[in-house]
C-alpha atoms as a PDB file:
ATOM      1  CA  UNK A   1     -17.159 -13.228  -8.518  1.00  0.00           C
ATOM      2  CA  UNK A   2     -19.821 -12.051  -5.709  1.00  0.00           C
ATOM      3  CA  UNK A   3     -20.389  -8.656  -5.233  1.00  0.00           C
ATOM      4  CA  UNK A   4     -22.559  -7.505  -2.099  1.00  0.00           C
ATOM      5  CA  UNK A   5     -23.503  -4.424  -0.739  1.00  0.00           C
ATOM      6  CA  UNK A   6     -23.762  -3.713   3.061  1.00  0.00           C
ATOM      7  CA  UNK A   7     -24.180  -1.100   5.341  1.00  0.00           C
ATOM      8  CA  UNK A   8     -21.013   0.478   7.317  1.00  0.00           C
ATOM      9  CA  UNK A   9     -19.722  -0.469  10.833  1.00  0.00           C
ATOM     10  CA  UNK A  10     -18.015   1.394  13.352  1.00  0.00           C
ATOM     11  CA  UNK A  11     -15.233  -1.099  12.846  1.00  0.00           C
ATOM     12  CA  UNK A  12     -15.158   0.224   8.412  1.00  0.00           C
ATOM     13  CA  UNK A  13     -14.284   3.695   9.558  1.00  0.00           C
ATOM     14  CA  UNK A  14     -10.508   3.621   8.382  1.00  0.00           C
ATOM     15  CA  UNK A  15     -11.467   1.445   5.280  1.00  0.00           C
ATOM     16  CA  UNK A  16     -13.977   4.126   4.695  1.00  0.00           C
ATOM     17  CA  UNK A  17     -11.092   7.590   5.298  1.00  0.00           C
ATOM     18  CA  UNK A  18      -9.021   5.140   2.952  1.00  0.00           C
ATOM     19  CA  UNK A  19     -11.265   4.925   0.169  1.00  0.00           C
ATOM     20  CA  UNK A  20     -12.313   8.807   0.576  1.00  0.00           C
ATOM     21  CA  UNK A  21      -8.478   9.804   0.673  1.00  0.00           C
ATOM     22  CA  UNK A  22      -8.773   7.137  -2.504  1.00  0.00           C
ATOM     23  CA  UNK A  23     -11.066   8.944  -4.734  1.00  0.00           C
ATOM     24  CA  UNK A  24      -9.767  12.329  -3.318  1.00  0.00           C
ATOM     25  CA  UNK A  25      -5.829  11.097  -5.360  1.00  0.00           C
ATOM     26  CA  UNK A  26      -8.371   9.978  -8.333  1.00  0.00           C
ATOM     27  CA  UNK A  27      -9.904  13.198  -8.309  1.00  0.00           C
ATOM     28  CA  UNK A  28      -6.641  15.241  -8.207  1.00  0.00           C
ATOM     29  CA  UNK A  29      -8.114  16.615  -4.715  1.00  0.00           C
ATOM     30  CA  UNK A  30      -5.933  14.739  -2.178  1.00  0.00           C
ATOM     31  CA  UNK A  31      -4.040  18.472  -1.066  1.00  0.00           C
ATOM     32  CA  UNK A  32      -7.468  19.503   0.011  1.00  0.00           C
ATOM     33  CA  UNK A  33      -8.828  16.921   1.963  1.00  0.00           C
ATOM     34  CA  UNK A  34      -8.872  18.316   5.720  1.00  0.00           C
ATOM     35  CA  UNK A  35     -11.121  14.995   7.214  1.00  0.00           C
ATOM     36  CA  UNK A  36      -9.071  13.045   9.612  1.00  0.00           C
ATOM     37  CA  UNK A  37      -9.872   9.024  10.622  1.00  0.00           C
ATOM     38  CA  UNK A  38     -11.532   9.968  14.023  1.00  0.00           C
ATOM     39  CA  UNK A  39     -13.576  12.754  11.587  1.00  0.00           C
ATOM     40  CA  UNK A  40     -15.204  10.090   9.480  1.00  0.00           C
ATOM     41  CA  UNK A  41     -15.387   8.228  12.301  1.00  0.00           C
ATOM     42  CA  UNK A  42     -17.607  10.333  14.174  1.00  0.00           C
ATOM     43  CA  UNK A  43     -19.529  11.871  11.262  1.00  0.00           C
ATOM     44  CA  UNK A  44     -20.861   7.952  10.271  1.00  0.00           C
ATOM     45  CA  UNK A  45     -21.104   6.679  14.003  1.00  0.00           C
ATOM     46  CA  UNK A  46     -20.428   9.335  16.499  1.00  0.00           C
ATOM     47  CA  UNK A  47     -23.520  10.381  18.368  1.00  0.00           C
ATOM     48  CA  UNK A  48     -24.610  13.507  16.142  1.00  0.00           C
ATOM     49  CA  UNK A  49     -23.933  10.999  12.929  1.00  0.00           C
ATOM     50  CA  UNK A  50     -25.690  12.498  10.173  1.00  0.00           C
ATOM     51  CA  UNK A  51     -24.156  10.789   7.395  1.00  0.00           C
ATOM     52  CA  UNK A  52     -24.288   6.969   6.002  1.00  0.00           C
ATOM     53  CA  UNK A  53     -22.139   4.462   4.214  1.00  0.00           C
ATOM     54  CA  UNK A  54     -22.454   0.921   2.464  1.00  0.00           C
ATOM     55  CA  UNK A  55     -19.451  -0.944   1.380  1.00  0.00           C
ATOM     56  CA  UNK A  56     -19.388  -3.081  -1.398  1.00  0.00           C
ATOM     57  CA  UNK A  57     -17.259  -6.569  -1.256  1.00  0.00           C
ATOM     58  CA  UNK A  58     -15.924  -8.513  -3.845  1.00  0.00           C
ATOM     59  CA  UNK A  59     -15.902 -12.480  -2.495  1.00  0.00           C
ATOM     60  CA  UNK A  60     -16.030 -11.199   0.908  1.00  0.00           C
ATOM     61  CA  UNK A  61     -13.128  -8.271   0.102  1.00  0.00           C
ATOM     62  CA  UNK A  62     -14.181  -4.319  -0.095  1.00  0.00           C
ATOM     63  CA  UNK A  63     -13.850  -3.216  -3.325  1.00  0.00           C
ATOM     64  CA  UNK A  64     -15.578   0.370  -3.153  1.00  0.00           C
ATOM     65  CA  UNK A  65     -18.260   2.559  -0.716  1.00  0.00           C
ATOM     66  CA  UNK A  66     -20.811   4.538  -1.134  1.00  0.00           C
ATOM     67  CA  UNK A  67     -21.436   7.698   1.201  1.00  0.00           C
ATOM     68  CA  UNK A  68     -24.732   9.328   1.669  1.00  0.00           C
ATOM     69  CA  UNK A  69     -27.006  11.509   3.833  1.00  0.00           C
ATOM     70  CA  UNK A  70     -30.726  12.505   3.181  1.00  0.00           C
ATOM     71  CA  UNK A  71     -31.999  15.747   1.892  1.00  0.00           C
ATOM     72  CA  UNK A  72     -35.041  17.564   1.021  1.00  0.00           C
ATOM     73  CA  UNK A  73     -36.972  18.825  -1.870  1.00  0.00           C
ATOM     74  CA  UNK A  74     -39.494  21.324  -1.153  1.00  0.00           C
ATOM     75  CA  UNK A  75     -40.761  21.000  -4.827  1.00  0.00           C
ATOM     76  CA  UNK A  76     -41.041  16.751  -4.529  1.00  0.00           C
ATOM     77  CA  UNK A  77     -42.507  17.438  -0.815  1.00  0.00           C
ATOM     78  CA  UNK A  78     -40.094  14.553   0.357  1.00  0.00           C
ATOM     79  CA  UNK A  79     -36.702  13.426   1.284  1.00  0.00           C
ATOM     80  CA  UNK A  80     -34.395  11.609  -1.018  1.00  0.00           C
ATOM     81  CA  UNK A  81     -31.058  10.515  -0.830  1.00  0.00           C
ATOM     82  CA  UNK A  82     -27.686  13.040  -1.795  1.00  0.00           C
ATOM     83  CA  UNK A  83     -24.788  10.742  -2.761  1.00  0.00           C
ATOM     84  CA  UNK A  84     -21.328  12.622  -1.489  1.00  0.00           C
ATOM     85  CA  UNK A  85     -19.116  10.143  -2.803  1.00  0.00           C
ATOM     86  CA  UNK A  86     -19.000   6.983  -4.959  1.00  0.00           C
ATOM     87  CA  UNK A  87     -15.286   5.014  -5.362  1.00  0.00           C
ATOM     88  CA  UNK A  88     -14.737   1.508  -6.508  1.00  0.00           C
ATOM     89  CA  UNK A  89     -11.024   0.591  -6.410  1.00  0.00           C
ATOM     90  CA  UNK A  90      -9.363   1.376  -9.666  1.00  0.00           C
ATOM     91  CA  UNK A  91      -8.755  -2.811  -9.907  1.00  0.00           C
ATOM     92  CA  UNK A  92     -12.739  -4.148  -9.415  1.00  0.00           C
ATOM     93  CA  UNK A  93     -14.487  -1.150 -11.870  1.00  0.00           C
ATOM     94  CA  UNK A  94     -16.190  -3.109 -13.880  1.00  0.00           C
ATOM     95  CA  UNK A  95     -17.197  -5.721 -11.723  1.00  0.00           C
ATOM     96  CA  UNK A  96     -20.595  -4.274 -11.342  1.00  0.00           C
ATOM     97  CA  UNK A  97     -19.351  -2.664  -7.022  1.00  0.00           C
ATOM     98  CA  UNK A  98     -20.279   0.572  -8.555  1.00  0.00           C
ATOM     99  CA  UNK A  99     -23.696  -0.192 -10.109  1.00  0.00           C
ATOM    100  CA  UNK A 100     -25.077  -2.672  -6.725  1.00  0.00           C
ATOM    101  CA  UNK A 101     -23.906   0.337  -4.679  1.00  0.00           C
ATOM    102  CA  UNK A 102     -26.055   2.495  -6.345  1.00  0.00           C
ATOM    103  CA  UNK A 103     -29.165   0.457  -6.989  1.00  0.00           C
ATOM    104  CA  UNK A 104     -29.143  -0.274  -3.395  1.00  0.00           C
ATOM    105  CA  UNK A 105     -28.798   3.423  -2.792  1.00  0.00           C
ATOM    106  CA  UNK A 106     -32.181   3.041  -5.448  1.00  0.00           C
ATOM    107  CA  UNK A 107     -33.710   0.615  -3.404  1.00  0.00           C
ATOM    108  CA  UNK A 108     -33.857   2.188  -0.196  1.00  0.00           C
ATOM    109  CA  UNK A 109     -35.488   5.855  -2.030  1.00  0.00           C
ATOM    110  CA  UNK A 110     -38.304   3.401  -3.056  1.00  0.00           C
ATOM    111  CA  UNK A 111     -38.366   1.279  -0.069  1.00  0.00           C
ATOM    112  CA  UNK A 112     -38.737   4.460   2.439  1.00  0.00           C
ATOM    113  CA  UNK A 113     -40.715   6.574  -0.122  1.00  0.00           C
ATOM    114  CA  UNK A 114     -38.202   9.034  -1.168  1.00  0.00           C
ATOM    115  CA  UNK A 115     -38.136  11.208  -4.030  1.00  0.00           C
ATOM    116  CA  UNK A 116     -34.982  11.385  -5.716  1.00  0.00           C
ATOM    117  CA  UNK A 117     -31.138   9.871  -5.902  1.00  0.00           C
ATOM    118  CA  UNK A 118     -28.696  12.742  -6.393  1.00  0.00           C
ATOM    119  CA  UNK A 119     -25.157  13.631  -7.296  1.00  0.00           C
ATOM    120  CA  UNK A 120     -22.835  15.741  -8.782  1.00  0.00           C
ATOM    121  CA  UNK A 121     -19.489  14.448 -10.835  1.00  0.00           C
ATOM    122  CA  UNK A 122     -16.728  16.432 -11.745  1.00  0.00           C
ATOM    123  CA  UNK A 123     -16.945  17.595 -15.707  1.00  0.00           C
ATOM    124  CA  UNK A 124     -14.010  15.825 -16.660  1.00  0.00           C
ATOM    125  CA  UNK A 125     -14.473  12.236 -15.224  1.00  0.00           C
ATOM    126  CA  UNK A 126     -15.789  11.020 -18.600  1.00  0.00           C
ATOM    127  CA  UNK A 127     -15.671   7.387 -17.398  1.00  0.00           C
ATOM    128  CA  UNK A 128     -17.900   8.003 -14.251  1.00  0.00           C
ATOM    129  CA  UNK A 129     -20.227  10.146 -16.591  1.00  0.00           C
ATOM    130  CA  UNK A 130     -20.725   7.644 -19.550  1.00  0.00           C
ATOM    131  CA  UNK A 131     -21.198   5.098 -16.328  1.00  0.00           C
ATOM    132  CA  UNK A 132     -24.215   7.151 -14.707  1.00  0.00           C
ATOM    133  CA  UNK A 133     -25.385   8.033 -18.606  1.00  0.00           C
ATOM    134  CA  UNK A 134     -25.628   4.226 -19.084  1.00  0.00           C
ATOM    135  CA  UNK A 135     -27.578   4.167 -15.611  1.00  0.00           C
ATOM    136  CA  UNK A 136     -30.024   6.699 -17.653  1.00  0.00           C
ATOM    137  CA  UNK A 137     -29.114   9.121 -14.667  1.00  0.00           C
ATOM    138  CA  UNK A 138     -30.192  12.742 -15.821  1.00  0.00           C
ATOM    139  CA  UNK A 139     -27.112  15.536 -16.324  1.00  0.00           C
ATOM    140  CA  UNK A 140     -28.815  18.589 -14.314  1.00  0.00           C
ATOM    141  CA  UNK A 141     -27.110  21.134 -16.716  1.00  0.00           C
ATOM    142  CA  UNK A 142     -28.796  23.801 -16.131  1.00  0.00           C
ATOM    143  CA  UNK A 143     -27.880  24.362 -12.256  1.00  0.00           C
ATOM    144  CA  UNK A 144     -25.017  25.271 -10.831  1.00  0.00           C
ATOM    145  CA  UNK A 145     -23.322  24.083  -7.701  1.00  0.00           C
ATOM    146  CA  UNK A 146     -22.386  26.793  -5.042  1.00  0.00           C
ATOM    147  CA  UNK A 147     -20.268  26.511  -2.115  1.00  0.00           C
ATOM    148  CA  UNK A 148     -19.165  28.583   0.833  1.00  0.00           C
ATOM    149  CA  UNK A 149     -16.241  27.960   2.808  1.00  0.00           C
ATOM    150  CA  UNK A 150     -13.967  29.235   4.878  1.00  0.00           C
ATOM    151  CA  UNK A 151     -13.669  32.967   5.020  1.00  0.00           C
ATOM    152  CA  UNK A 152     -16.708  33.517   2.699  1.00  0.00           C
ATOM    153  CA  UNK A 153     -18.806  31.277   5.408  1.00  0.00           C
ATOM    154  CA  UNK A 154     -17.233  33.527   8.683  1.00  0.00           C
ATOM    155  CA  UNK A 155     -18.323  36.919   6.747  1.00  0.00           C
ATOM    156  CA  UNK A 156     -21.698  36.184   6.015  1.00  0.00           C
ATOM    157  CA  UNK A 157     -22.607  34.731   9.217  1.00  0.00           C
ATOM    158  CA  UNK A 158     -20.954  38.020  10.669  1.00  0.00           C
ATOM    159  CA  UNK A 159     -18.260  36.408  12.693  1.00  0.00           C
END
């Protein structure tokens, strides 16, 4: 068994709504996802793409993705990499897709100078957690995520 990690095509962009539409059922979050095909499509290859995906393959098959855009730490003084979603197929975890998806995610920070690999997992995915703990990935436990959406996002920029 071969696992390999490459970057996204324009021709992955269904495999890639699959796989998020994927971990969104494994995360109990499939009612919410609002993202359509031509969506991903254009958010990973559209002409204002901001956002980046690698697909890992099992002899030659895809087996998972990683999806990723860069961010900034004023404290660090450079970039480094936020990691929006992980998924390996329920049937290759443990194969190692998971781990070469994120040490090549690794790899590029230190190849292009960056200062940090980020992520947040849900508080009750205890096999994802003990999988990043093994990784020696640091629980941030003292922040907490905040979001704005919707009608919360429309009132405060006053529209």
């Amino acid at each position: 068994m071969t696992v390999t990690v490459r970057p996204a095509t324009p021709a992955d962009a269904g495999l890639i709504h699959q796989f998020i539409l994927d971990l969104a059922e494994y995360e109990k979050l499939l009612d919410t996802v609002q993202a359509t095909p031509a969506d991903t499509a254009a958010a990973l290859f559209g002409e204002k793409a901001r956002a980046f995906a690698d697909i890992a393959e099992i002899d030659g098959q895809p087996m998972g993705f990683a999806l990723w855009f860069y961010n900034y730490s004023t404290f660090v003084g450079r970039h480094g990499i936020y990691l929006e979603d992980l998924f390996v197929r329920p049937s290759a975890r443990g194969s190692g897709a998971g781990k070469a998806l994120l040490a090549n995610l690794a790899k590029r920070c230190l190849d292009e100078g960056l200062g940090r690999l980020e992520w947040t997992v849900l508080d009750w995915n205890a096999p994802s957690i003990a999988f990043y703990d093994s990784l020696d990935a640091a629980a941030m436990d003292e922040w907490i995520i905040r979001r704005m959406t919707g009608e919360a996002l429309r009132k405060l920029a006053g529209v």
